[in-house]
PDB file of N, CA and C in Angstrom:
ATOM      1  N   UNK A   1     120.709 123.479 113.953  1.00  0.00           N
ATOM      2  CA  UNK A   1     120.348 122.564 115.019  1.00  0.00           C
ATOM      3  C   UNK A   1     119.295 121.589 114.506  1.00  0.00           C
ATOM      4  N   UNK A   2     119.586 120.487 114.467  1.00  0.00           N
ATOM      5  CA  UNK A   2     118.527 119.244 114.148  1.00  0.00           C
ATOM      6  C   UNK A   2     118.252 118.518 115.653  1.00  0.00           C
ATOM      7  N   UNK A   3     116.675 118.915 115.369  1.00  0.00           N
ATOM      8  CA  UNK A   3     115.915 118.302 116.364  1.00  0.00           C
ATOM      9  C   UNK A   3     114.905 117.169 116.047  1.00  0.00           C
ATOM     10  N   UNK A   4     115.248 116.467 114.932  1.00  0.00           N
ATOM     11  CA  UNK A   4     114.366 115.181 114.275  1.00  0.00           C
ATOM     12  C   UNK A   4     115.368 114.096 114.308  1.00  0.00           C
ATOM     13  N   UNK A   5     114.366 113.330 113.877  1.00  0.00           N
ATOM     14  CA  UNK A   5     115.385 111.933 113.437  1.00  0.00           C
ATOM     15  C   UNK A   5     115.709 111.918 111.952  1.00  0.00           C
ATOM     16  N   UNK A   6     116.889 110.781 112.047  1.00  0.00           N
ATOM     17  CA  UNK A   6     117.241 110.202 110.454  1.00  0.00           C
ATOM     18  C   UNK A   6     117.280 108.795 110.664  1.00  0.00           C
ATOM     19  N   UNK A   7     117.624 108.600 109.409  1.00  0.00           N
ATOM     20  CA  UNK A   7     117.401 106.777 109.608  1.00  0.00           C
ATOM     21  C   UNK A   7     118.728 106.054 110.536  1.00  0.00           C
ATOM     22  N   UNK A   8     119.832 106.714 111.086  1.00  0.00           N
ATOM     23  CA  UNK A   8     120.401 106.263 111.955  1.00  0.00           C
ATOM     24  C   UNK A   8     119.546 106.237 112.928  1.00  0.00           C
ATOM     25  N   UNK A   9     118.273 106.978 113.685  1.00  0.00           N
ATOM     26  CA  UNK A   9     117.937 107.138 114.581  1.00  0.00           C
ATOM     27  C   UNK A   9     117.211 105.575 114.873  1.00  0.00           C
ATOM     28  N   UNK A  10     117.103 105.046 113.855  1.00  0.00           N
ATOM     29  CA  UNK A  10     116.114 103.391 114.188  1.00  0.00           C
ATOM     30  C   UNK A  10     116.801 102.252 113.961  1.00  0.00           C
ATOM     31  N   UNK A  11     116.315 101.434 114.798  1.00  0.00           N
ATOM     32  CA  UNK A  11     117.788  99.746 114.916  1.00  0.00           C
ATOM     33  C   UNK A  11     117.760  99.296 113.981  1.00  0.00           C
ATOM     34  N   UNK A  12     116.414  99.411 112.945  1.00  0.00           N
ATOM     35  CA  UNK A  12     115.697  98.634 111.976  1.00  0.00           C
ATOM     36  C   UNK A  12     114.767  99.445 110.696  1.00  0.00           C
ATOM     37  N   UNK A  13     115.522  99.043 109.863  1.00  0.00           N
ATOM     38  CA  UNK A  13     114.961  99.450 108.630  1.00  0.00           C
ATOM     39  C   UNK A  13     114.363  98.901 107.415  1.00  0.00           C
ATOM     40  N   UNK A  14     112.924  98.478 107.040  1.00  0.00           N
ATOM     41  CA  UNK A  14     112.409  97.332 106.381  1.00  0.00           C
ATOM     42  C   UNK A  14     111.787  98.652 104.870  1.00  0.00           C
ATOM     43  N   UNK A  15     111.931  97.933 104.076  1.00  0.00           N
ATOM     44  CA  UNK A  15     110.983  98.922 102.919  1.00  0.00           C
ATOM     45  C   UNK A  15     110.223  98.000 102.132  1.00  0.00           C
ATOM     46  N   UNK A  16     108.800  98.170 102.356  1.00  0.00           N
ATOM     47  CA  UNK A  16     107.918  97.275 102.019  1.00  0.00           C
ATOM     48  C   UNK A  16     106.915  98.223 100.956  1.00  0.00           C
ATOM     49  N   UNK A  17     106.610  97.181  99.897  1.00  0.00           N
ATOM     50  CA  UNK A  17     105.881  98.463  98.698  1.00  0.00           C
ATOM     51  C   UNK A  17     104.834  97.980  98.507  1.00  0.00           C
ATOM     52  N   UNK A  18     103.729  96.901  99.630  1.00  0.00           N
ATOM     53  CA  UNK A  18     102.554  96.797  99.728  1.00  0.00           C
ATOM     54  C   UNK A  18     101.517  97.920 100.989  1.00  0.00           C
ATOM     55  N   UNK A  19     101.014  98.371  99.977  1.00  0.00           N
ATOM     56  CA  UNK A  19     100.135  99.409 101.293  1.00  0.00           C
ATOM     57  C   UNK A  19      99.281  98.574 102.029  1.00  0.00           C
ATOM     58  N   UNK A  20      98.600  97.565 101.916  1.00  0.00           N
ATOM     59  CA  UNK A  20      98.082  96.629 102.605  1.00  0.00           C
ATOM     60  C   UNK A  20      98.941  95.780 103.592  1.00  0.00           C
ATOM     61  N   UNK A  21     100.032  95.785 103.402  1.00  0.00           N
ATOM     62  CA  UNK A  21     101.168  95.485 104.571  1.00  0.00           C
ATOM     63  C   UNK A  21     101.481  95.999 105.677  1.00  0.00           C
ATOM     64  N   UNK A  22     101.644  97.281 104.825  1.00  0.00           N
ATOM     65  CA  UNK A  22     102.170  98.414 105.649  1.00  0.00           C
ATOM     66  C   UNK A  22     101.029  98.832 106.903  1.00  0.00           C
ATOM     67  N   UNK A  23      99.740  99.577 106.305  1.00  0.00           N
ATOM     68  CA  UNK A  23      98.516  99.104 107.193  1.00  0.00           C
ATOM     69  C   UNK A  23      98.624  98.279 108.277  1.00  0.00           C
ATOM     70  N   UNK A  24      98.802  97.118 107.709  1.00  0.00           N
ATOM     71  CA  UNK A  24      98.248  95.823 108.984  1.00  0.00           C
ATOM     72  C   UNK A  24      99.550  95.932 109.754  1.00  0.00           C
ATOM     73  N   UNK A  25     100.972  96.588 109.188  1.00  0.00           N
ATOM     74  CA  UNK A  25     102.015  96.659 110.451  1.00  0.00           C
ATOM     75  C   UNK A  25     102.153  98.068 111.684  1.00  0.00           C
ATOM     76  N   UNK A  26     101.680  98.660 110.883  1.00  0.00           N
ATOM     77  CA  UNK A  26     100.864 100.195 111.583  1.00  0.00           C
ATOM     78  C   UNK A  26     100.208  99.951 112.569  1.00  0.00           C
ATOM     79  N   UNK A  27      99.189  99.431 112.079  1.00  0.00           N
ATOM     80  CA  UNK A  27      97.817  98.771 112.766  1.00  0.00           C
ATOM     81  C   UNK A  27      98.103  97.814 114.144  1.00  0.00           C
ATOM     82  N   UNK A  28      99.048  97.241 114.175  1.00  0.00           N
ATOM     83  CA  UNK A  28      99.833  96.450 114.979  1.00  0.00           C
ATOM     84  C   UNK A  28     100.810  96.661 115.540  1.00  0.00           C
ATOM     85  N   UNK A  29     100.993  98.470 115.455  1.00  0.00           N
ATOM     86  CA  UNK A  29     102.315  99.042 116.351  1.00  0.00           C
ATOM     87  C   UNK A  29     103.710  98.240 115.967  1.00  0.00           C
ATOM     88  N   UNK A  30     104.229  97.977 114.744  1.00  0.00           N
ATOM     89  CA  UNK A  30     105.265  96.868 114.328  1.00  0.00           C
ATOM     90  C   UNK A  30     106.155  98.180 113.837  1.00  0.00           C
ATOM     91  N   UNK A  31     105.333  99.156 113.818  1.00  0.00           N
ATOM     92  CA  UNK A  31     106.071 100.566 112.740  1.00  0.00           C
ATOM     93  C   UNK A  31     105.711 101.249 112.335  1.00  0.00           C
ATOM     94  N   UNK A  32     106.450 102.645 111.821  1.00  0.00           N
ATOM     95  CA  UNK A  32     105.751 103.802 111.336  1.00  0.00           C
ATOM     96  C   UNK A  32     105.824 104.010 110.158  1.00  0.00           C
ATOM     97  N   UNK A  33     105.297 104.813 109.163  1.00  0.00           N
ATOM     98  CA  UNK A  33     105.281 104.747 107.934  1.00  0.00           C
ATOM     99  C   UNK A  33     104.735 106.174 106.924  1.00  0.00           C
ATOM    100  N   UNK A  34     104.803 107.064 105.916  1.00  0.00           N
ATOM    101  CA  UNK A  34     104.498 107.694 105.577  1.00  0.00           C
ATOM    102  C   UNK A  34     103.874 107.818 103.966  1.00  0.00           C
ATOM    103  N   UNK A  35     102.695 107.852 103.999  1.00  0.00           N
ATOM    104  CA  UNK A  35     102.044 107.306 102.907  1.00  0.00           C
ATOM    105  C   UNK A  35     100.931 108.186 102.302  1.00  0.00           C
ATOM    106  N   UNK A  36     100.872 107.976 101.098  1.00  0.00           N
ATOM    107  CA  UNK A  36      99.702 108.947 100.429  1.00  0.00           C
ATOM    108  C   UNK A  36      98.432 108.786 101.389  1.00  0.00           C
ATOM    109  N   UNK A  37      97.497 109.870 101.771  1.00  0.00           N
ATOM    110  CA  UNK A  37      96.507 110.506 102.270  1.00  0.00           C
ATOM    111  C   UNK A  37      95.785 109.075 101.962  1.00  0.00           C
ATOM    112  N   UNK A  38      95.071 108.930 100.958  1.00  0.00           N
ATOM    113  CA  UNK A  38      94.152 107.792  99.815  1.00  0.00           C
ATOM    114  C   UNK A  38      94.432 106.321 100.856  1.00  0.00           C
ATOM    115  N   UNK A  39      95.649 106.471 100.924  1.00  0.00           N
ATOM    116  CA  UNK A  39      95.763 104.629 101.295  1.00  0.00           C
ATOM    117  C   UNK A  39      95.351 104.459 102.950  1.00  0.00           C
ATOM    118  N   UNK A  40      95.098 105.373 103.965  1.00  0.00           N
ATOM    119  CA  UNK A  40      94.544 105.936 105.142  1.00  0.00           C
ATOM    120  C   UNK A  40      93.215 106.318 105.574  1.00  0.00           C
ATOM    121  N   UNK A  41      92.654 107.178 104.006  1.00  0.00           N
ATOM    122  CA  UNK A  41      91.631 107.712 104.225  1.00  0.00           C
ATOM    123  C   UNK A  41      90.305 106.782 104.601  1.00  0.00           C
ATOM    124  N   UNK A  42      89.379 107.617 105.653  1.00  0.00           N
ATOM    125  CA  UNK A  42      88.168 106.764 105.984  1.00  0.00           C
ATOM    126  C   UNK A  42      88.685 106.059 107.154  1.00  0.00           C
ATOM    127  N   UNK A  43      89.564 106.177 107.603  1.00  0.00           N
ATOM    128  CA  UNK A  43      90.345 105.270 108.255  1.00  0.00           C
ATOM    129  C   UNK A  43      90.787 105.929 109.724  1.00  0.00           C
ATOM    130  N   UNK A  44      89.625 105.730 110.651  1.00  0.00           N
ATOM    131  CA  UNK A  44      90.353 106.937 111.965  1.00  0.00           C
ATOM    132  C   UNK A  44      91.051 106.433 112.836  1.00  0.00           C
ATOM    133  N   UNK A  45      91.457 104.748 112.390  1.00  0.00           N
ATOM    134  CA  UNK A  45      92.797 104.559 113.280  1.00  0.00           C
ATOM    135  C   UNK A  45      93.867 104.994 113.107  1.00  0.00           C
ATOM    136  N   UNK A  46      94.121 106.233 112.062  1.00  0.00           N
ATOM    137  CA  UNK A  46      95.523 106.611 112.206  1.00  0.00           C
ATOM    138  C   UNK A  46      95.522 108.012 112.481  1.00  0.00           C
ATOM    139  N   UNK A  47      96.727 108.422 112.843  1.00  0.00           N
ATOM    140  CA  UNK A  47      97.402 109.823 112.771  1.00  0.00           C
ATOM    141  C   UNK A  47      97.691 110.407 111.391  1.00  0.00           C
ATOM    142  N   UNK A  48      97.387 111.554 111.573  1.00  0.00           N
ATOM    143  CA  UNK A  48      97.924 112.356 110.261  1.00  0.00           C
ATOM    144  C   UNK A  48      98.746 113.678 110.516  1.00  0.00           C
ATOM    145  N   UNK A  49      99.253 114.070 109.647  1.00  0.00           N
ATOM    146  CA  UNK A  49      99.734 115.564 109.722  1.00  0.00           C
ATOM    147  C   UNK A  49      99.743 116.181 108.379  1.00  0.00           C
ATOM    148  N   UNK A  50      99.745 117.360 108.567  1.00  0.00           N
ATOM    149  CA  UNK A  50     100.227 118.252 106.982  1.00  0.00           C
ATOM    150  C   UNK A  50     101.213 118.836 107.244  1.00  0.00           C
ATOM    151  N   UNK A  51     101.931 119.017 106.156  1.00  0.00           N
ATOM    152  CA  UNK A  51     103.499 119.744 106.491  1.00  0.00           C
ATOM    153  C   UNK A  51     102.631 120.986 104.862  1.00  0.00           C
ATOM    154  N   UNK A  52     102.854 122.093 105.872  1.00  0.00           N
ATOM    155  CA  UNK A  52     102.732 123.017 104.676  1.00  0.00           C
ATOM    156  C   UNK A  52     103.667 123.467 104.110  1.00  0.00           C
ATOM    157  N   UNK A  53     103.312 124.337 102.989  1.00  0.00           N
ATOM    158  CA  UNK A  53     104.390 124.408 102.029  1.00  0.00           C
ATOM    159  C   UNK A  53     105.103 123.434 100.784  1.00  0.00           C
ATOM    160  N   UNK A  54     105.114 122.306 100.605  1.00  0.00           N
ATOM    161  CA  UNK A  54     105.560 120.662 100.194  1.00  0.00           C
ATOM    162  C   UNK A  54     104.766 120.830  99.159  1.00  0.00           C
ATOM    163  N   UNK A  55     105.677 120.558  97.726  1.00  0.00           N
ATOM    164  CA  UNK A  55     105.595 120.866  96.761  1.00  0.00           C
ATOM    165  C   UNK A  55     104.417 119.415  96.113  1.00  0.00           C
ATOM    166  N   UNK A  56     103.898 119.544  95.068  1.00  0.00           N
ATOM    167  CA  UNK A  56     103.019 118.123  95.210  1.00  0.00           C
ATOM    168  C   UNK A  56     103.846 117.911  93.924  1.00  0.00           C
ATOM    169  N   UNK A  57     104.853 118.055  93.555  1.00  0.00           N
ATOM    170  CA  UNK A  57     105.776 117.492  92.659  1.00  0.00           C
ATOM    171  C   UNK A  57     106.708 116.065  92.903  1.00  0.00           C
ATOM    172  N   UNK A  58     106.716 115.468  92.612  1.00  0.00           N
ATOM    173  CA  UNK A  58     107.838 114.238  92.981  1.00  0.00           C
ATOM    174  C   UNK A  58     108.378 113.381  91.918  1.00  0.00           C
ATOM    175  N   UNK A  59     109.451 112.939  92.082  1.00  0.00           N
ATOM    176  CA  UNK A  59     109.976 111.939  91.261  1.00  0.00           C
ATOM    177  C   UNK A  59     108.542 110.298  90.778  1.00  0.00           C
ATOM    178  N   UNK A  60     108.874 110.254  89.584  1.00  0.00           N
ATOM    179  CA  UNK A  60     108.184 108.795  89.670  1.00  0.00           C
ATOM    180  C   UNK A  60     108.821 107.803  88.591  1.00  0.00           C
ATOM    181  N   UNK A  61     108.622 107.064  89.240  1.00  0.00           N
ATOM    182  CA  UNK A  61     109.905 105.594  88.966  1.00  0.00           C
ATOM    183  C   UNK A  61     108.715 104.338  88.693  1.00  0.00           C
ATOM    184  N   UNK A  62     109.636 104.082  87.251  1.00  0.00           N
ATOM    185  CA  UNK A  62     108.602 103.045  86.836  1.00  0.00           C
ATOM    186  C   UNK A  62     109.549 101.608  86.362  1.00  0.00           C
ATOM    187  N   UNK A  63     109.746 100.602  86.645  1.00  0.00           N
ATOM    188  CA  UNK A  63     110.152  99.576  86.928  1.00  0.00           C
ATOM    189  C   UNK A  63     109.761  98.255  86.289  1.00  0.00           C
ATOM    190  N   UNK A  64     110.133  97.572  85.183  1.00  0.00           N
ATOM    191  CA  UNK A  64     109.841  96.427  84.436  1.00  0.00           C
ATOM    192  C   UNK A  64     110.655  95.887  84.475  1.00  0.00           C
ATOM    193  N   UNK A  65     110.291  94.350  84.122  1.00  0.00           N
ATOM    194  CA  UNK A  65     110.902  92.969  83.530  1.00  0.00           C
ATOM    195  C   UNK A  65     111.217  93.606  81.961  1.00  0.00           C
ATOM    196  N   UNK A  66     112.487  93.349  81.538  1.00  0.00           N
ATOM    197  CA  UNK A  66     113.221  93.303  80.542  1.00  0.00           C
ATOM    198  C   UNK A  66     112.749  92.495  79.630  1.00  0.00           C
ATOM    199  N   UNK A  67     112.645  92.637  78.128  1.00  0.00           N
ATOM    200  CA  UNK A  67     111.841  91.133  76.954  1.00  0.00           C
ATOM    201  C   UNK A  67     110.577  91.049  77.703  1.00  0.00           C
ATOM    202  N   UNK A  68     109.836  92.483  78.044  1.00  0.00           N
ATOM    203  CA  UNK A  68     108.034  92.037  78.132  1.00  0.00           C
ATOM    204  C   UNK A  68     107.591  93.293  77.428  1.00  0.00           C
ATOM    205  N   UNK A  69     106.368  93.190  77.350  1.00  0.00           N
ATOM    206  CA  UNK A  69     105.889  94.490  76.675  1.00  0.00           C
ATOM    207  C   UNK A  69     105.224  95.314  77.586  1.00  0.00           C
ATOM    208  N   UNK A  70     105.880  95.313  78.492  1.00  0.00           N
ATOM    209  CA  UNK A  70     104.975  96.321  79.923  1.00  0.00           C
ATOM    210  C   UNK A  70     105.622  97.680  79.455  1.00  0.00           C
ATOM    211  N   UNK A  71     106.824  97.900  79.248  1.00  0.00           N
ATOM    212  CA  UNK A  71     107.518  98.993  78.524  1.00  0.00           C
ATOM    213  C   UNK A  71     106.083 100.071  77.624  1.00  0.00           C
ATOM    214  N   UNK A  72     105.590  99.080  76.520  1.00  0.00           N
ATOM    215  CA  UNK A  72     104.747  99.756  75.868  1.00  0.00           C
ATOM    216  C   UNK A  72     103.338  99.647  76.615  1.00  0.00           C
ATOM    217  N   UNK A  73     102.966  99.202  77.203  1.00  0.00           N
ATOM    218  CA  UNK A  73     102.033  98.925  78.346  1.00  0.00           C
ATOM    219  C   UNK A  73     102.297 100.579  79.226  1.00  0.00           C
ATOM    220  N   UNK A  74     103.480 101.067  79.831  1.00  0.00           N
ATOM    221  CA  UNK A  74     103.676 102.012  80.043  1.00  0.00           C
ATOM    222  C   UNK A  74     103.390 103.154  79.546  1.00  0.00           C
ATOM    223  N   UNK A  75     103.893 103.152  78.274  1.00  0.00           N
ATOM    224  CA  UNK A  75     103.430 104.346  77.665  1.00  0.00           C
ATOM    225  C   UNK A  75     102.113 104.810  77.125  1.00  0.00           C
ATOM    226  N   UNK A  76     101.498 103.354  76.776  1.00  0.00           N
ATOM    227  CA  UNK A  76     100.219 103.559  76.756  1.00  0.00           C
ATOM    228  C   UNK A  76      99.180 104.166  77.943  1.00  0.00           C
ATOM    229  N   UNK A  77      99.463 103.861  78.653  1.00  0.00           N
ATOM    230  CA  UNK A  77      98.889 104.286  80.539  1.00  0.00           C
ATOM    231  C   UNK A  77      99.405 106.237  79.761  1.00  0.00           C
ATOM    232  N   UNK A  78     100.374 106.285  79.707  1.00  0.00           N
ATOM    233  CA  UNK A  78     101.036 108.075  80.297  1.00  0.00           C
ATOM    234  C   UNK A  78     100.333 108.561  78.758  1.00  0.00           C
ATOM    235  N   UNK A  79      99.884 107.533  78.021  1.00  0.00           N
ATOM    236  CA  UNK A  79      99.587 108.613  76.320  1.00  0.00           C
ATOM    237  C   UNK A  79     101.054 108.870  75.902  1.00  0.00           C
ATOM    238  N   UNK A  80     102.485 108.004  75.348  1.00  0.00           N
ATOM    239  CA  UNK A  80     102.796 108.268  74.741  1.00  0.00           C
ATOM    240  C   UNK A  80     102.848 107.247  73.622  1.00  0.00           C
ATOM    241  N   UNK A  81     103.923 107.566  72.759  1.00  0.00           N
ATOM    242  CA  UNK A  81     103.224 106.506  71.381  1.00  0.00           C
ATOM    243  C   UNK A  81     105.197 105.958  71.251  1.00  0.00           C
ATOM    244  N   UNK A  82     105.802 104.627  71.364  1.00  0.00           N
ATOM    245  CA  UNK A  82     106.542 103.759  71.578  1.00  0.00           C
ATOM    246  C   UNK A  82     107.146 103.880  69.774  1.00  0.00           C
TER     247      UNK A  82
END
């Protein structure tokens, strides 16, 4: 039995990858949003929750312009050697 929503459940679906966006559309009842603790914190206009159990493991996706050297820019950030 599912008693939540999915993304059929909303008319409208926007994916925005500025946290300073996202904020000021929160902030303005425009939408809801789920975001690292950090980008909230200090911050008692919002709601929070903890879901226990939730692994602090996740995928991470890293994304460049092709013919730049952000590639090695990358690896330098994680310590590996290109």
């Amino acid at each position: 039995m599912n008693i939540g929503y999915d993304l059929k459940s909303f008319n409208k679906i926007t994916f925005i990858s500025s946290f300073k966006l996202i904020r000021e559309l929160v902030l303005n009842n425009l939408g809801i949003s789920f975001v690292y603790k950090a980008v909230i914190e200090n911050d008692d206009r919002f709601g929070t929750f903890k879901v226990d159990n939730i692994t602090g493991t996740h995928e991470f996706n890293i994304v460049y312009l092709k013919n730049t050297n952000a590639g090695k820019l990358v690896d330098i950030f994680f310590g590996a050697n290109r």
